[in-house]
PDB file of N, CA and C in Angstrom:
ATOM      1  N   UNK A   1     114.402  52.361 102.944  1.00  0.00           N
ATOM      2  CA  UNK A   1     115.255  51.217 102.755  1.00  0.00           C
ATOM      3  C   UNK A   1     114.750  50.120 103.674  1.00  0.00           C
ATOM      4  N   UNK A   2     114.856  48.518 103.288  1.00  0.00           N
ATOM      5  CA  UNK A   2     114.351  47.585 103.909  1.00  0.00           C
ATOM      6  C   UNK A   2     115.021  46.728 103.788  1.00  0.00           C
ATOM      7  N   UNK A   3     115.458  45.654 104.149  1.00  0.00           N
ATOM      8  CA  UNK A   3     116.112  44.269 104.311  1.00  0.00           C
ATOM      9  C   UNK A   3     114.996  43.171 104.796  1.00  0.00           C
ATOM     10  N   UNK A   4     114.995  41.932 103.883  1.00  0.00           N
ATOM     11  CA  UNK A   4     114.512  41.451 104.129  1.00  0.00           C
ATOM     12  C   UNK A   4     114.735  40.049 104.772  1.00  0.00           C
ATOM     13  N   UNK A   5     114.571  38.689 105.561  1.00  0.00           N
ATOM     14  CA  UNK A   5     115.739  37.241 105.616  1.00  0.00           C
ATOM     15  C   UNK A   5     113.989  36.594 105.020  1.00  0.00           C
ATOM     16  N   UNK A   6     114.140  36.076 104.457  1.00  0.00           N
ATOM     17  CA  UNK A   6     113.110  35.261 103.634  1.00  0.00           C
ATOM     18  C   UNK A   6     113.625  33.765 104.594  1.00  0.00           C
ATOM     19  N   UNK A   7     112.263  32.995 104.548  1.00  0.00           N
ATOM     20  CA  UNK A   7     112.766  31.670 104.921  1.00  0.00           C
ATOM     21  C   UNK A   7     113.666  30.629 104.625  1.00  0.00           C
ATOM     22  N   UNK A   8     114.354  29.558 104.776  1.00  0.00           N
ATOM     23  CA  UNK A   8     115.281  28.894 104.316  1.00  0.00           C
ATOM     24  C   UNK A   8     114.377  28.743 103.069  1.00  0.00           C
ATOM     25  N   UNK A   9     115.710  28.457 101.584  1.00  0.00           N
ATOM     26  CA  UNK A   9     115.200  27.883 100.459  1.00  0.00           C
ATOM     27  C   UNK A   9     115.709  26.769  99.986  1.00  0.00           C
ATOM     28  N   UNK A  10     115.066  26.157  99.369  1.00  0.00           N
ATOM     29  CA  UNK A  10     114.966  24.750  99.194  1.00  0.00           C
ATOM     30  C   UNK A  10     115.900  25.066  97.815  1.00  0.00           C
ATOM     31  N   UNK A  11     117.365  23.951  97.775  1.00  0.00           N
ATOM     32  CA  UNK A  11     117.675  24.638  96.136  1.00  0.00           C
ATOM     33  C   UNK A  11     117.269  23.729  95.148  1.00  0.00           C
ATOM     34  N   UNK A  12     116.790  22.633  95.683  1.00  0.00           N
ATOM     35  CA  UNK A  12     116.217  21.684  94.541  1.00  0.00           C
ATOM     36  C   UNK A  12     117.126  21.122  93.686  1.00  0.00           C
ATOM     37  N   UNK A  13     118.344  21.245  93.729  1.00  0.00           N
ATOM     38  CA  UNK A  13     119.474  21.197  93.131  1.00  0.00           C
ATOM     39  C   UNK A  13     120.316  21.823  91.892  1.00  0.00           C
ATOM     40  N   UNK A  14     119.211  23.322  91.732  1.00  0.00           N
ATOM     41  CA  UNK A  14     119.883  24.381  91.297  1.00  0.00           C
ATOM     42  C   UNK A  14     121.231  24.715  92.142  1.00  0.00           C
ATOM     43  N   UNK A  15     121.917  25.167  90.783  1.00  0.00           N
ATOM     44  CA  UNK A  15     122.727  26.355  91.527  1.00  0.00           C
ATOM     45  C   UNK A  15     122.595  27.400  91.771  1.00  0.00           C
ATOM     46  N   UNK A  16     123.027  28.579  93.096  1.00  0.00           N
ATOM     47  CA  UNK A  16     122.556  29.258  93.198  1.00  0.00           C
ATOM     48  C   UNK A  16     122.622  30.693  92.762  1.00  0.00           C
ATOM     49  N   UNK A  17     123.565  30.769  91.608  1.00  0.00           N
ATOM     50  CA  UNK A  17     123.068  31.903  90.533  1.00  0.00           C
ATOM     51  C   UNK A  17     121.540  31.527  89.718  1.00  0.00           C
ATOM     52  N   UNK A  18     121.290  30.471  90.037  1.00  0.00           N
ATOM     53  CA  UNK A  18     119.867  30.393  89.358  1.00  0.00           C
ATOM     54  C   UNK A  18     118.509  31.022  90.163  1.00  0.00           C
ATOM     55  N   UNK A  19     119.389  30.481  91.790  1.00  0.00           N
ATOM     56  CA  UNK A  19     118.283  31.363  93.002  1.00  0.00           C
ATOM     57  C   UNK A  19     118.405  32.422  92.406  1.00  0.00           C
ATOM     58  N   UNK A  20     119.499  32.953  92.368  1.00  0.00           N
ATOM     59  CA  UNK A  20     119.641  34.492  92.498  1.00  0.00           C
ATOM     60  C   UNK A  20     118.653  35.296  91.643  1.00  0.00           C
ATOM     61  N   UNK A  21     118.818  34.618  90.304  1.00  0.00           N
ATOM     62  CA  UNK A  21     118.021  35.137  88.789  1.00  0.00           C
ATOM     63  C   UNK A  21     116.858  34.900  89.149  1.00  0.00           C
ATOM     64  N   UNK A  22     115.921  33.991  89.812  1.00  0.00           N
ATOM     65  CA  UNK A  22     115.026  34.117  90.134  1.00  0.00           C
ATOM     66  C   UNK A  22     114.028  34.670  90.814  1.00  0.00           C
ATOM     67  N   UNK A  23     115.066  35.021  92.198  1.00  0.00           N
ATOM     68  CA  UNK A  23     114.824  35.869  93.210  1.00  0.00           C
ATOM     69  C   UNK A  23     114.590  37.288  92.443  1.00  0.00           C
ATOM     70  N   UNK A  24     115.442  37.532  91.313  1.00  0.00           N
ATOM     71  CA  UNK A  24     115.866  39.052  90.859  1.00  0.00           C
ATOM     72  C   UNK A  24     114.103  39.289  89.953  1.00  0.00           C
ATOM     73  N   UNK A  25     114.425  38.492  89.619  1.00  0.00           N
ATOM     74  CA  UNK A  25     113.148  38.406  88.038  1.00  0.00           C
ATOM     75  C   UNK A  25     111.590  38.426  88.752  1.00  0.00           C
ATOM     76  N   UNK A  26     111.842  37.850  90.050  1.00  0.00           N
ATOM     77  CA  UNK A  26     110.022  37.822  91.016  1.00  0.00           C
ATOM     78  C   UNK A  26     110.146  39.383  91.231  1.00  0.00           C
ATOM     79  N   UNK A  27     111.177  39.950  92.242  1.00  0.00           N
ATOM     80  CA  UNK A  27     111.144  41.106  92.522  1.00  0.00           C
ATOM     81  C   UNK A  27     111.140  42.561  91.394  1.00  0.00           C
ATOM     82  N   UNK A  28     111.299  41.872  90.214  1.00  0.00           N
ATOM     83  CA  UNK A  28     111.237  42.879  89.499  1.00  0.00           C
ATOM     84  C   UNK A  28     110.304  42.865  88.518  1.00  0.00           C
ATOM     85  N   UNK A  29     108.812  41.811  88.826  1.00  0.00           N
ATOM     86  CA  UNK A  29     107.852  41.244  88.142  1.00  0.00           C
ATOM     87  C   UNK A  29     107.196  41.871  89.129  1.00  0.00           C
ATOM     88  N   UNK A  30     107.132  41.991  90.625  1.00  0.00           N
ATOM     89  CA  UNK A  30     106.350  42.094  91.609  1.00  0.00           C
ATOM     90  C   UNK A  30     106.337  43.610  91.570  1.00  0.00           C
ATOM     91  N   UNK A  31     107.123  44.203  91.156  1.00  0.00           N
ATOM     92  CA  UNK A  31     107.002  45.491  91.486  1.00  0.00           C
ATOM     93  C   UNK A  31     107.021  46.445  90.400  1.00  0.00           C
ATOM     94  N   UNK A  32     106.749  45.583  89.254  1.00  0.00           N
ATOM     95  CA  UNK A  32     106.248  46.319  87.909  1.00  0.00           C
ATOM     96  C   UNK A  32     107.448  47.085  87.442  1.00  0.00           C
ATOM     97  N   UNK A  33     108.450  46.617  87.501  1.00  0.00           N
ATOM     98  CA  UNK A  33     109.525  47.644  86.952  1.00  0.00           C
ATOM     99  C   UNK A  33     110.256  46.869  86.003  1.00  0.00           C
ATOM    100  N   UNK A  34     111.243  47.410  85.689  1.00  0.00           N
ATOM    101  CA  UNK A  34     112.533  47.112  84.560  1.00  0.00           C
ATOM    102  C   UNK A  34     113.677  47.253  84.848  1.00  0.00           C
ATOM    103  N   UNK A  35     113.885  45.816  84.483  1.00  0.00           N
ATOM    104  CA  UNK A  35     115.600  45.979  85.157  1.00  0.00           C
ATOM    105  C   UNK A  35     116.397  46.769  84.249  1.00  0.00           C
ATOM    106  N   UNK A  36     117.539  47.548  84.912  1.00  0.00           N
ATOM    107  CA  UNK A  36     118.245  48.540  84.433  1.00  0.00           C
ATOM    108  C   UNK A  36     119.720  47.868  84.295  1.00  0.00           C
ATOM    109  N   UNK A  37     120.076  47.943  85.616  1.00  0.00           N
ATOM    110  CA  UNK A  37     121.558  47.034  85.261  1.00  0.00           C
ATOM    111  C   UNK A  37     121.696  46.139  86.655  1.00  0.00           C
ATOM    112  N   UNK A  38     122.587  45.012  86.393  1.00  0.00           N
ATOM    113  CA  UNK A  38     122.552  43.733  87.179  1.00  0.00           C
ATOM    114  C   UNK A  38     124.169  43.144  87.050  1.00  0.00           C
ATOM    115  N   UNK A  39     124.686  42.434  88.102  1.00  0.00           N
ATOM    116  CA  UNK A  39     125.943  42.527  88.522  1.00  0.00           C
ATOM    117  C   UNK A  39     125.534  41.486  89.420  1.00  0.00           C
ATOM    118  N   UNK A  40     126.378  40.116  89.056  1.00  0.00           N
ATOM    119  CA  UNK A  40     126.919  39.376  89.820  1.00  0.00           C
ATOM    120  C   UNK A  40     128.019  39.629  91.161  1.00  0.00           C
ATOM    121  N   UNK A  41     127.717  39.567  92.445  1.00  0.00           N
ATOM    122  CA  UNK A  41     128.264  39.578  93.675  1.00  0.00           C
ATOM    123  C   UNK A  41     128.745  39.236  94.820  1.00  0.00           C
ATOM    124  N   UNK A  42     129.666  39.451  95.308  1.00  0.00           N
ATOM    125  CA  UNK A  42     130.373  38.970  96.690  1.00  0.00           C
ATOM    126  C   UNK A  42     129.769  39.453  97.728  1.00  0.00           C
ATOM    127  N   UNK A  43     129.013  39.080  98.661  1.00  0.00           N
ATOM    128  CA  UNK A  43     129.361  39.654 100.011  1.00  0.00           C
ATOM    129  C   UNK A  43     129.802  38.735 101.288  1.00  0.00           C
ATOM    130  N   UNK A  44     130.953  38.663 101.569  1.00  0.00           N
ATOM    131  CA  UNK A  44     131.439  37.718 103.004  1.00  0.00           C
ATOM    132  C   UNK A  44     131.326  36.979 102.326  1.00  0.00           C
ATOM    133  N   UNK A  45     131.842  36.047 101.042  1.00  0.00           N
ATOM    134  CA  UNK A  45     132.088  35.393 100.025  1.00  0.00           C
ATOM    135  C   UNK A  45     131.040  34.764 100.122  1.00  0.00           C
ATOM    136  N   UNK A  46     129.811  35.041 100.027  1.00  0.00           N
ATOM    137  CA  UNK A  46     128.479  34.789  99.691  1.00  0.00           C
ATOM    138  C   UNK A  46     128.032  35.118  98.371  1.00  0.00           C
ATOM    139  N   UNK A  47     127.453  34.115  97.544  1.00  0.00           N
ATOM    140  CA  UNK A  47     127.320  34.719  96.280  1.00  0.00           C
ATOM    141  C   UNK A  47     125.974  35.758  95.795  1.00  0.00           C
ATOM    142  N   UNK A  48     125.703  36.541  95.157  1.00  0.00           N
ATOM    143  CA  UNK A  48     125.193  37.718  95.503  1.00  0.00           C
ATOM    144  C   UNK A  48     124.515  38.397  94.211  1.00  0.00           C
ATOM    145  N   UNK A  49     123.912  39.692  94.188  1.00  0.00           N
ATOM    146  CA  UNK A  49     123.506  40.048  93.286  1.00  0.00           C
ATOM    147  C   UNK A  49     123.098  41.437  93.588  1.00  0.00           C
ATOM    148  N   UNK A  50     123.644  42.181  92.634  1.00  0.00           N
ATOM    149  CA  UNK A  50     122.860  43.698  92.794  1.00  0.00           C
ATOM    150  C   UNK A  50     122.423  44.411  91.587  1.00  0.00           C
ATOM    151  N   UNK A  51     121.112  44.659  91.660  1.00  0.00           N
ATOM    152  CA  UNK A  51     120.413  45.502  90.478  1.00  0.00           C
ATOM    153  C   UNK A  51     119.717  46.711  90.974  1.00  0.00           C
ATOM    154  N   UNK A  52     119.628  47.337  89.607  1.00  0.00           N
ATOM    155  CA  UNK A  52     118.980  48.419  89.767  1.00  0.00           C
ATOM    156  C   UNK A  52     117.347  48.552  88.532  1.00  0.00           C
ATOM    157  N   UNK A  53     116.227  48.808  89.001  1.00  0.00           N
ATOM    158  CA  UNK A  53     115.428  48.918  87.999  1.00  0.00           C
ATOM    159  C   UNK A  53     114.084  49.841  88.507  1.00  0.00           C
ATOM    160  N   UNK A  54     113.433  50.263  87.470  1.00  0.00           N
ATOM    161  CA  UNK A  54     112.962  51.564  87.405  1.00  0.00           C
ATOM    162  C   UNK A  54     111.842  51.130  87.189  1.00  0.00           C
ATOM    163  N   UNK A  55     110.688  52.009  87.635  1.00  0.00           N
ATOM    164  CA  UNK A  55     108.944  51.991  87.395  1.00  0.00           C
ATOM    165  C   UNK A  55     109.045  53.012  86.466  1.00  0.00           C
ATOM    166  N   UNK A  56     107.743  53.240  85.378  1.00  0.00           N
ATOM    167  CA  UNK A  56     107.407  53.896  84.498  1.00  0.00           C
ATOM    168  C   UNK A  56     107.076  55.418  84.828  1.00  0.00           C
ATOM    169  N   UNK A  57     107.265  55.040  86.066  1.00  0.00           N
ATOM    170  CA  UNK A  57     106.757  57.101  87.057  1.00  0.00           C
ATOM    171  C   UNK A  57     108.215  57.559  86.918  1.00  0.00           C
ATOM    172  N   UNK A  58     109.231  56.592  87.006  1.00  0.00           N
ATOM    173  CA  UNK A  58     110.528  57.562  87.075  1.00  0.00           C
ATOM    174  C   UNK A  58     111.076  56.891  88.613  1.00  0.00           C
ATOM    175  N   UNK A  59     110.305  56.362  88.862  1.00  0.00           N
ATOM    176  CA  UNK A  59     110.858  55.419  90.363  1.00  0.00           C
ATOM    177  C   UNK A  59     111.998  54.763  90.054  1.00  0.00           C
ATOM    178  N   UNK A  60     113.028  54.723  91.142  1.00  0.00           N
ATOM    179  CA  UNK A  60     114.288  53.187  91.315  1.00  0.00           C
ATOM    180  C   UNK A  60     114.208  52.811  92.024  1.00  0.00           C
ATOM    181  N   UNK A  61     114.390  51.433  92.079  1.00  0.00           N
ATOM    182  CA  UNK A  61     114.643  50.111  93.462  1.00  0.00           C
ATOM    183  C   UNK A  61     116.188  50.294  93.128  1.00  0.00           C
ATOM    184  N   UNK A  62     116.974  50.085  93.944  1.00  0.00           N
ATOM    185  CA  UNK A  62     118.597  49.391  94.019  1.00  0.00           C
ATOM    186  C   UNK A  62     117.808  48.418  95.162  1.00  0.00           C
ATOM    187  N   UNK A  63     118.342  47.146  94.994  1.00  0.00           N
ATOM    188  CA  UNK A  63     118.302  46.051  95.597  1.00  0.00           C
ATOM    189  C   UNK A  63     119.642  45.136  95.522  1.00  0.00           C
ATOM    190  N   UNK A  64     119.796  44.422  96.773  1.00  0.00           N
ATOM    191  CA  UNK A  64     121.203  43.728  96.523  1.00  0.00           C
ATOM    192  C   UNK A  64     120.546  42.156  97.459  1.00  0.00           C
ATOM    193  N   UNK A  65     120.925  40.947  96.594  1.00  0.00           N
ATOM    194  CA  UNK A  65     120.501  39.710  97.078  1.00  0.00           C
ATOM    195  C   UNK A  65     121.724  38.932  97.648  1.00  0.00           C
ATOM    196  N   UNK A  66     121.248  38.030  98.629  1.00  0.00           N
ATOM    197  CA  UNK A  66     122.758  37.563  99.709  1.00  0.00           C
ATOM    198  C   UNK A  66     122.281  36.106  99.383  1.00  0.00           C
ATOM    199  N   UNK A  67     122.689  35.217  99.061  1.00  0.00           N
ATOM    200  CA  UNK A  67     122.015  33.356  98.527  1.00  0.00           C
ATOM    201  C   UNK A  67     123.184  32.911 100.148  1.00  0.00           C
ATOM    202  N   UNK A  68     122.910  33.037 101.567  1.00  0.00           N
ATOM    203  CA  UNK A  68     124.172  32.284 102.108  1.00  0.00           C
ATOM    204  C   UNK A  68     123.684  30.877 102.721  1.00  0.00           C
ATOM    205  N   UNK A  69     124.271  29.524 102.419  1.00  0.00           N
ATOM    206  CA  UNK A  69     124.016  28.321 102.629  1.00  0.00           C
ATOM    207  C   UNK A  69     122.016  28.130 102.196  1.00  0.00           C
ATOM    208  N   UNK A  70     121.294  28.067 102.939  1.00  0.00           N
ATOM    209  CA  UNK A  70     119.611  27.652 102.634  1.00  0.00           C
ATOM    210  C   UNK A  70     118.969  29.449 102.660  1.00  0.00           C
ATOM    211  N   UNK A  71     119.718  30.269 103.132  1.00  0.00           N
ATOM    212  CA  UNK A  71     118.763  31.517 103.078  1.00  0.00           C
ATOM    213  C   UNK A  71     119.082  32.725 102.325  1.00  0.00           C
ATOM    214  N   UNK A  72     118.166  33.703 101.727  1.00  0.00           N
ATOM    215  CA  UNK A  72     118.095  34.518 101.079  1.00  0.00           C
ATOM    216  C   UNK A  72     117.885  35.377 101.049  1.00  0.00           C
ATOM    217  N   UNK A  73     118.822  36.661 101.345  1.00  0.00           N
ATOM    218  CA  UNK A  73     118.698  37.875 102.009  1.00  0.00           C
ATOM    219  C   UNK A  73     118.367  38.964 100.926  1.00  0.00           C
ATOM    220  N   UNK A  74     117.460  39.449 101.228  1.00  0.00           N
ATOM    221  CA  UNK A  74     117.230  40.987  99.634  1.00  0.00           C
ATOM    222  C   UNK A  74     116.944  42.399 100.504  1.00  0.00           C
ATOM    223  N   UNK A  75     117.789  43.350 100.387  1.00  0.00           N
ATOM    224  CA  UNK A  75     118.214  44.514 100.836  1.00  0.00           C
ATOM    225  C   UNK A  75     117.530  45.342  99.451  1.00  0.00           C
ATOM    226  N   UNK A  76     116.552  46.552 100.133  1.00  0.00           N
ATOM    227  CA  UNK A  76     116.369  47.294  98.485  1.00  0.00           C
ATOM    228  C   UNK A  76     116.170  48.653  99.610  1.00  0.00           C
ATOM    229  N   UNK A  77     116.759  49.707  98.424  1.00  0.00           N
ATOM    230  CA  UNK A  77     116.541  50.973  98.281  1.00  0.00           C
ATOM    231  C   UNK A  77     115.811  51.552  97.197  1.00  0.00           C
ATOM    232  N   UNK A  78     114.327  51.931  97.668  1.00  0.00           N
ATOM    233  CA  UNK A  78     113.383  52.494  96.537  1.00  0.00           C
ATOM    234  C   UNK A  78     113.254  54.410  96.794  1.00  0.00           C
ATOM    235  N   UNK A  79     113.372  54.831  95.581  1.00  0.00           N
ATOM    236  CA  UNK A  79     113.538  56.429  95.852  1.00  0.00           C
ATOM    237  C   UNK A  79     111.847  56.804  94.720  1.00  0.00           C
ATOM    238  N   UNK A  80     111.820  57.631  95.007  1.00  0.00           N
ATOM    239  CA  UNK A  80     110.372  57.989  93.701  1.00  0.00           C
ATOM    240  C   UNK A  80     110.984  58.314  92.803  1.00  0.00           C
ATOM    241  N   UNK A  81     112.319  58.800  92.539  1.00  0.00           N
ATOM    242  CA  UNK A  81     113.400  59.726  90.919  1.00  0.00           C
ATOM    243  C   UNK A  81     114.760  59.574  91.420  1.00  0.00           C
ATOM    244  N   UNK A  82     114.871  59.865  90.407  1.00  0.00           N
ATOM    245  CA  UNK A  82     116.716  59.815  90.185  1.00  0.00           C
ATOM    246  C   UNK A  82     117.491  61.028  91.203  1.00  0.00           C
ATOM    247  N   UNK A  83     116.353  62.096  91.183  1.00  0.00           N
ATOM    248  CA  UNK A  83     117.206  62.983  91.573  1.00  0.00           C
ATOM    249  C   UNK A  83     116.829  62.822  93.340  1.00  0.00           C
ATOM    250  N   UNK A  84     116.084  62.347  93.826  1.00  0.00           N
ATOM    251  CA  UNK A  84     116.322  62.256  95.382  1.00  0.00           C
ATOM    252  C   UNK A  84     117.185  60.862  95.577  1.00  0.00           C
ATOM    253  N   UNK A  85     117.905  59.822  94.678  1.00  0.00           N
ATOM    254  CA  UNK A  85     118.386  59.107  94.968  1.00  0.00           C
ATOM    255  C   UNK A  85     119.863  59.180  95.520  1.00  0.00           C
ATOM    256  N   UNK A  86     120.318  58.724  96.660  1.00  0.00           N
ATOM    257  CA  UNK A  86     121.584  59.207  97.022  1.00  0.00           C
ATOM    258  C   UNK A  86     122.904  58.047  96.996  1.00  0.00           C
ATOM    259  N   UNK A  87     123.821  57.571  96.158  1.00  0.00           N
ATOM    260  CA  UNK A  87     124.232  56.455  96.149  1.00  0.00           C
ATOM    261  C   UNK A  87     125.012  56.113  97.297  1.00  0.00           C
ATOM    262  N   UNK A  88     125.815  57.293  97.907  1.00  0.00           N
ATOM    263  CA  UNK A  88     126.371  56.920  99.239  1.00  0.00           C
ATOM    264  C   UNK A  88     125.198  56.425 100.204  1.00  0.00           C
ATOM    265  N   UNK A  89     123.621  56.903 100.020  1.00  0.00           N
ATOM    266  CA  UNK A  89     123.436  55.963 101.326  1.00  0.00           C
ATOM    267  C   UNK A  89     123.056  54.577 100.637  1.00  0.00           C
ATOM    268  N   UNK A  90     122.963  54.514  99.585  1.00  0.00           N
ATOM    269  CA  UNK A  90     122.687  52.712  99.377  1.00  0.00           C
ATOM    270  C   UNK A  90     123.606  52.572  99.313  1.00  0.00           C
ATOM    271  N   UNK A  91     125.001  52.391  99.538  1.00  0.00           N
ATOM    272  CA  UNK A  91     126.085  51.775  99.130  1.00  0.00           C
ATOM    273  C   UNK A  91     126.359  51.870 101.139  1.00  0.00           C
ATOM    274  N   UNK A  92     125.919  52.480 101.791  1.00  0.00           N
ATOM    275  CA  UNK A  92     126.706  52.478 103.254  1.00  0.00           C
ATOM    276  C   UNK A  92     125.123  51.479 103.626  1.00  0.00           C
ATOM    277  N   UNK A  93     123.843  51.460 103.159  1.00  0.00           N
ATOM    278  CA  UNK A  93     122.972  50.505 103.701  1.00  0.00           C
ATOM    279  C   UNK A  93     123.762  49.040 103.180  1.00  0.00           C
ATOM    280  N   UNK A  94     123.656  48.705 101.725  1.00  0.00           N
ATOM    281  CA  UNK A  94     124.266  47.893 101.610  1.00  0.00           C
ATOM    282  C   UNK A  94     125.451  47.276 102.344  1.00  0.00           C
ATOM    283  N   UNK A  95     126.321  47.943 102.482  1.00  0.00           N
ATOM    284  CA  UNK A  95     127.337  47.536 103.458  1.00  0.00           C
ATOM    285  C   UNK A  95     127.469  47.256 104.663  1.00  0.00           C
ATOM    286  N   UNK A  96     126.286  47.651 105.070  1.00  0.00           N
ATOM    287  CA  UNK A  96     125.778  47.450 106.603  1.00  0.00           C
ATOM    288  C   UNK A  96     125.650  46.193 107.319  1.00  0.00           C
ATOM    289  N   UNK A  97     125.053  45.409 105.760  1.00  0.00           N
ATOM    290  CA  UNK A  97     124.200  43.830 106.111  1.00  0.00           C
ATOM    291  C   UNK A  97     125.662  43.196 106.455  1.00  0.00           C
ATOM    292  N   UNK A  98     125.477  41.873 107.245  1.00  0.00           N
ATOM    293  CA  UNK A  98     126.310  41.402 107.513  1.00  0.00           C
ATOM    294  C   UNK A  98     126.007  40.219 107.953  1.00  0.00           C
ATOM    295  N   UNK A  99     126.330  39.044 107.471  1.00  0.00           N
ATOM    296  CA  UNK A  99     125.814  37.565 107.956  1.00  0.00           C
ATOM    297  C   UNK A  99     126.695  37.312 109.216  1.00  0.00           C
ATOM    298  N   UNK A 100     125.789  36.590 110.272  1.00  0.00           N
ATOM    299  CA  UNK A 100     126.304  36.348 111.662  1.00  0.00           C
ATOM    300  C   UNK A 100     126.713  35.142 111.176  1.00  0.00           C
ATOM    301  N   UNK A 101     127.386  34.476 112.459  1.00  0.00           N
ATOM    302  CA  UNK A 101     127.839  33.014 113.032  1.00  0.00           C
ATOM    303  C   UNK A 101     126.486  32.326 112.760  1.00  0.00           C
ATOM    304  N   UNK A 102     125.577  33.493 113.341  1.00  0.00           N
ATOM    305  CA  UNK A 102     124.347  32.308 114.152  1.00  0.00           C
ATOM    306  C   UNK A 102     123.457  32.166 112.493  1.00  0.00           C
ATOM    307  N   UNK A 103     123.571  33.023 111.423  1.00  0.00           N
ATOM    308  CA  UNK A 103     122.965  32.471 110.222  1.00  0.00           C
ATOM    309  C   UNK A 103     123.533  31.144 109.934  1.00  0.00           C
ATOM    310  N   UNK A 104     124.357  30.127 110.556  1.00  0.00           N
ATOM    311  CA  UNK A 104     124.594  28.950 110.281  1.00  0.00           C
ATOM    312  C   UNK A 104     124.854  28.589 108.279  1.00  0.00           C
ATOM    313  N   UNK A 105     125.554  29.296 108.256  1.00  0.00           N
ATOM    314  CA  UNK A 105     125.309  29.460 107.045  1.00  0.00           C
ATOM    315  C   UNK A 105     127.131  29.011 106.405  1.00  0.00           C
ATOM    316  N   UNK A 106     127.335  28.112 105.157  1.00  0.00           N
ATOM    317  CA  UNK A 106     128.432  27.540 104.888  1.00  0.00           C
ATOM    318  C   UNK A 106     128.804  28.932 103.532  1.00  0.00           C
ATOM    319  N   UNK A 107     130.181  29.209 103.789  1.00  0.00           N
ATOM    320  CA  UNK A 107     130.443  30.384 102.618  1.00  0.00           C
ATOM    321  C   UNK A 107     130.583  29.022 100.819  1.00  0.00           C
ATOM    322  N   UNK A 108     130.506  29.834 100.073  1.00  0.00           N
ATOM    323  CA  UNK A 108     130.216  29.391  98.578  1.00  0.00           C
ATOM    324  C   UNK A 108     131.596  28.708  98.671  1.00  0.00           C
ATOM    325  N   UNK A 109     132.486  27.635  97.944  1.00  0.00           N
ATOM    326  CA  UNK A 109     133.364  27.166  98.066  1.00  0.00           C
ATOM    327  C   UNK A 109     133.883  27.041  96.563  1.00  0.00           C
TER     328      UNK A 109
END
């Protein structure tokens, strides 16, 4: 499991379910897989995103994206199969992340 804070993003005057779809669609272009299922999200009323998608070996990513004020947080859990995948720990990694004060960051309004 990895978390990533990517640099501030520029929104160009998208909105940022459009970051989000974008962010989702690189990471799941970059890593040769197929998205499985995808879910619009809250976290710390940050608007959000969590998918799940699969490589042709039988691999899953769960990944969950954080859009808060200019930055863009992507949390993924990659397993090699279904059957070593454990959802309690991506769901207690996921829950883990947590935007500070100091991310200066304005909640979605």
């Amino acid at each position: 499991m990895v978390w990533q804070d990517n640099p501030p993003v520029g929104s160009g005057g998208r909105k940022p379910d459009h970051i989000l779809e974008d962010a989702r669609d690189g990471a799941v272009a970059r890593t040769q897989t197929t998205l499985v299922n995808d879910a619009a999200t809250n976290t710390q009323g940050f608007p959000g995103r969590t998918f799940e998608a699969r490589n042709s070996g039988g691999g899953i990513m769960n990944s969950r994206l954080v859009y808060a004020g200019s930055r863009l947080y992507m949390l993924t859990a990659a397993f090699p199969s279904a059957s070593a995948r454990r959802p309690k720990d991506v769901s207690r990694f996921f829950n883990s992340f947590t935007i500070t004060a100091s991310a200066g960051a304005k909640k979605a309004g």
